[in-house]
Protein backbone atom coordinates (compact mmCIF):
# COMPACT_ATOMS: atom_id res chain seq x y z
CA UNK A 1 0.00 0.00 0.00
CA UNK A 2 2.37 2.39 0.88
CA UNK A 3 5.52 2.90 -0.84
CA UNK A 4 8.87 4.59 0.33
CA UNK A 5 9.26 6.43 3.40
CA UNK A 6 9.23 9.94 3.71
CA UNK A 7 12.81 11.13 4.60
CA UNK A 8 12.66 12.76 8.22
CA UNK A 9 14.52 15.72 7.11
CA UNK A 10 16.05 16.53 3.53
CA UNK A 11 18.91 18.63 3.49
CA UNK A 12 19.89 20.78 0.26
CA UNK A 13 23.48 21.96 0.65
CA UNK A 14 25.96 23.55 -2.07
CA UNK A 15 29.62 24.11 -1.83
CA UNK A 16 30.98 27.66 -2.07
CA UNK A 17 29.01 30.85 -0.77
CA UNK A 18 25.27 29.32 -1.01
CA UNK A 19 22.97 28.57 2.03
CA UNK A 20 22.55 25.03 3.06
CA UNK A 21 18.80 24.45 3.33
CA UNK A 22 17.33 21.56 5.99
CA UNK A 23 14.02 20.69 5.89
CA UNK A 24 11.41 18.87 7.25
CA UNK A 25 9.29 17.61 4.74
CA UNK A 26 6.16 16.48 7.14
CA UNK A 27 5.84 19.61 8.92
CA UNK A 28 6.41 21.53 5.24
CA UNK A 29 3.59 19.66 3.98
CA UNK A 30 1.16 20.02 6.98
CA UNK A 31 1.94 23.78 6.78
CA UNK A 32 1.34 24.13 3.67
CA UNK A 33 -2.07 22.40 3.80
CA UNK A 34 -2.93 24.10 7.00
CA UNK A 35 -2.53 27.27 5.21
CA UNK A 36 -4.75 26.35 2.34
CA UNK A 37 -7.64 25.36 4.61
CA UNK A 38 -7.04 21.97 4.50
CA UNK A 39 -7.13 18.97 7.10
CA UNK A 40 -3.61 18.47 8.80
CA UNK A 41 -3.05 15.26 10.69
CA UNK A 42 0.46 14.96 12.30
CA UNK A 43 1.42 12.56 15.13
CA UNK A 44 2.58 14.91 18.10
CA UNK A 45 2.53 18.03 18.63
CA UNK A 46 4.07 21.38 19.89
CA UNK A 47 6.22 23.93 17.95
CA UNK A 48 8.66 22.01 15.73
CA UNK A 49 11.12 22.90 12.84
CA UNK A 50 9.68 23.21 9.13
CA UNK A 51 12.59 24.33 7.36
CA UNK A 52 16.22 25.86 8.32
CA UNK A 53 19.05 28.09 6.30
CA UNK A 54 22.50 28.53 6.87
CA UNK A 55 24.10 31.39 5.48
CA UNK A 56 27.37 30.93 4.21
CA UNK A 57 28.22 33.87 7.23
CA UNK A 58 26.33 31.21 10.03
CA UNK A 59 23.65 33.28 10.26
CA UNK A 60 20.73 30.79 11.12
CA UNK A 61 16.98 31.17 9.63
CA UNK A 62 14.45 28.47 10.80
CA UNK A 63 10.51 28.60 10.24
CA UNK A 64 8.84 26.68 12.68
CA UNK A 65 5.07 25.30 12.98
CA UNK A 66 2.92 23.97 15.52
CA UNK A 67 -0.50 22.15 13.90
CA UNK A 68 -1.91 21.94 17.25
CA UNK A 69 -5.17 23.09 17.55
CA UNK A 70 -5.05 25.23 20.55
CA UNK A 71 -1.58 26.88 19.70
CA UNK A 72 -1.23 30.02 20.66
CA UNK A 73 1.31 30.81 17.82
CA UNK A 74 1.06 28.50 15.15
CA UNK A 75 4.59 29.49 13.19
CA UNK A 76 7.45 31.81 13.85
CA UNK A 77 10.03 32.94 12.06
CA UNK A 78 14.00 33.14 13.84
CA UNK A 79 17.06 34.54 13.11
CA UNK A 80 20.31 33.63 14.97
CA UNK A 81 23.32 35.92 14.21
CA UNK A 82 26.40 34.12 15.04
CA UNK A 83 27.56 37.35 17.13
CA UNK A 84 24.19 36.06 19.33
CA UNK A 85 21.64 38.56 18.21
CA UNK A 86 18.16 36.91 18.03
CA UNK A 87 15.19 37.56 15.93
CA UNK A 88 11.53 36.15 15.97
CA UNK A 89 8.84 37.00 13.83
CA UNK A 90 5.37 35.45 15.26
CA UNK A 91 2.56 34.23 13.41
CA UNK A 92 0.67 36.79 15.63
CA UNK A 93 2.50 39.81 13.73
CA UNK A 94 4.79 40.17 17.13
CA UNK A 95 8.19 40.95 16.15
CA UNK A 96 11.09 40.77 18.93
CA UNK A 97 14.85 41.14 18.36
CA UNK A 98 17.73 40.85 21.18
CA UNK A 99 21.17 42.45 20.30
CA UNK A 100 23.86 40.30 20.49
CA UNK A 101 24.83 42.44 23.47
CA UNK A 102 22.27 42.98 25.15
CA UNK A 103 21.43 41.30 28.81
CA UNK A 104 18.32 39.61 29.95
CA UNK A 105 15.96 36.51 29.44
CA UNK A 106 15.79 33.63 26.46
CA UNK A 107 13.93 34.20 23.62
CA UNK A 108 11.92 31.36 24.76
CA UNK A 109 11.28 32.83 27.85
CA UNK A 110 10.04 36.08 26.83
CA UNK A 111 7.80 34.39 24.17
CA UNK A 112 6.46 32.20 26.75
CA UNK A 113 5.33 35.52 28.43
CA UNK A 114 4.25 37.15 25.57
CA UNK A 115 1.91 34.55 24.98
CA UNK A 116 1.00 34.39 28.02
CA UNK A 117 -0.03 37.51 28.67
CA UNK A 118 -2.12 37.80 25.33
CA UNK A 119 -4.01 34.71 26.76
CA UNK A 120 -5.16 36.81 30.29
CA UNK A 121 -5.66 39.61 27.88
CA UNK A 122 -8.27 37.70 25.59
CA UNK A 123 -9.61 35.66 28.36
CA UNK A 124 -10.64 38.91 29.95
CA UNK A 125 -12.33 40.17 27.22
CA UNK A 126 -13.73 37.22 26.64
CA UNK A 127 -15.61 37.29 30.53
CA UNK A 128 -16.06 41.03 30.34
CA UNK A 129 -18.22 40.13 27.16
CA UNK A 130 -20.40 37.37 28.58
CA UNK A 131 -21.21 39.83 31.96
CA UNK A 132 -22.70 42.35 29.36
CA UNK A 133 -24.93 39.81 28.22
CA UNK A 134 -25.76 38.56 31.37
CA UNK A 135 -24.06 35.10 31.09
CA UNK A 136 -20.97 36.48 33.90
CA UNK A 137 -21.69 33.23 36.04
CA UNK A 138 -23.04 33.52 39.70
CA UNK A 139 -26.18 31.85 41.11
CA UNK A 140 -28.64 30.83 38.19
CA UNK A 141 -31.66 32.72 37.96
CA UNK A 142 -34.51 31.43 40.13
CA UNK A 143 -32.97 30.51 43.12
């Protein structure tokens, strides 16, 4: 029935000054589809590595994607500069970028934050809604 595997990763690289392109052909494809509107069925889940570049200077570019339904951010953009500068791009439109020399906490970190602080944020709007319509909770009418 089935065929060949699908390669875990498939990595495109070129001697010289070209970037060396890794990806993940899985995740590529369920992005892809996810982003058409279609049906995505992966085994796992959580934020994992679609593709990745390597500039010939070591600069590192990966795209990441999370098919989970209740992601927060569902793909993100990052740039590592080899001097330690960071760059993310979220699928949200939130852009962050930490100089190489600047102090302070992971890139993970602060995203985690970030993310969660948009959550209270919508959750809270969410509630204030449903008390202007007279679904805020408390005893049920009647009683």
């Amino acid at each position: 029935a089935g065929g060949a595997p699908r390669p875990r990763r498939v990595v495109v690289a070129s001697p010289g000054s070209m970037a060396t392109l890794e990806l993940n052909p899985a995740y590529h494809e369920a992005a892809m589809r996810h982003a058409a509107g279609l049906p995505v069925k992966l085994a796992g889940s959580g934020m994992q590595t679609r593709l990745t570049v390597c500039t010939p200077d070591n600069a590192v570019v990966s795209a990441d994607y999370d098919p989970s339904v209740t992601a927060r951010v569902p793909a993100r953009v990052r740039l590592l500069r080899r001097d330690g500068a960071r760059m993310t791009l979220l699928s949200t439109g939130r852009l962050t970028f930490r100089p190489a020399d600047a102090p302070g906490v992971p890139e993970e970190e602060a995203e985690a934050a970030a993310a969660a602080a948009a959550a209270a944020g919508a959750a809270s709007s969410v509630a204030s809604q449903l008390q202007g319509r007279g679904g805020g909770g408390g005893a049920p009418r009647g009683q």
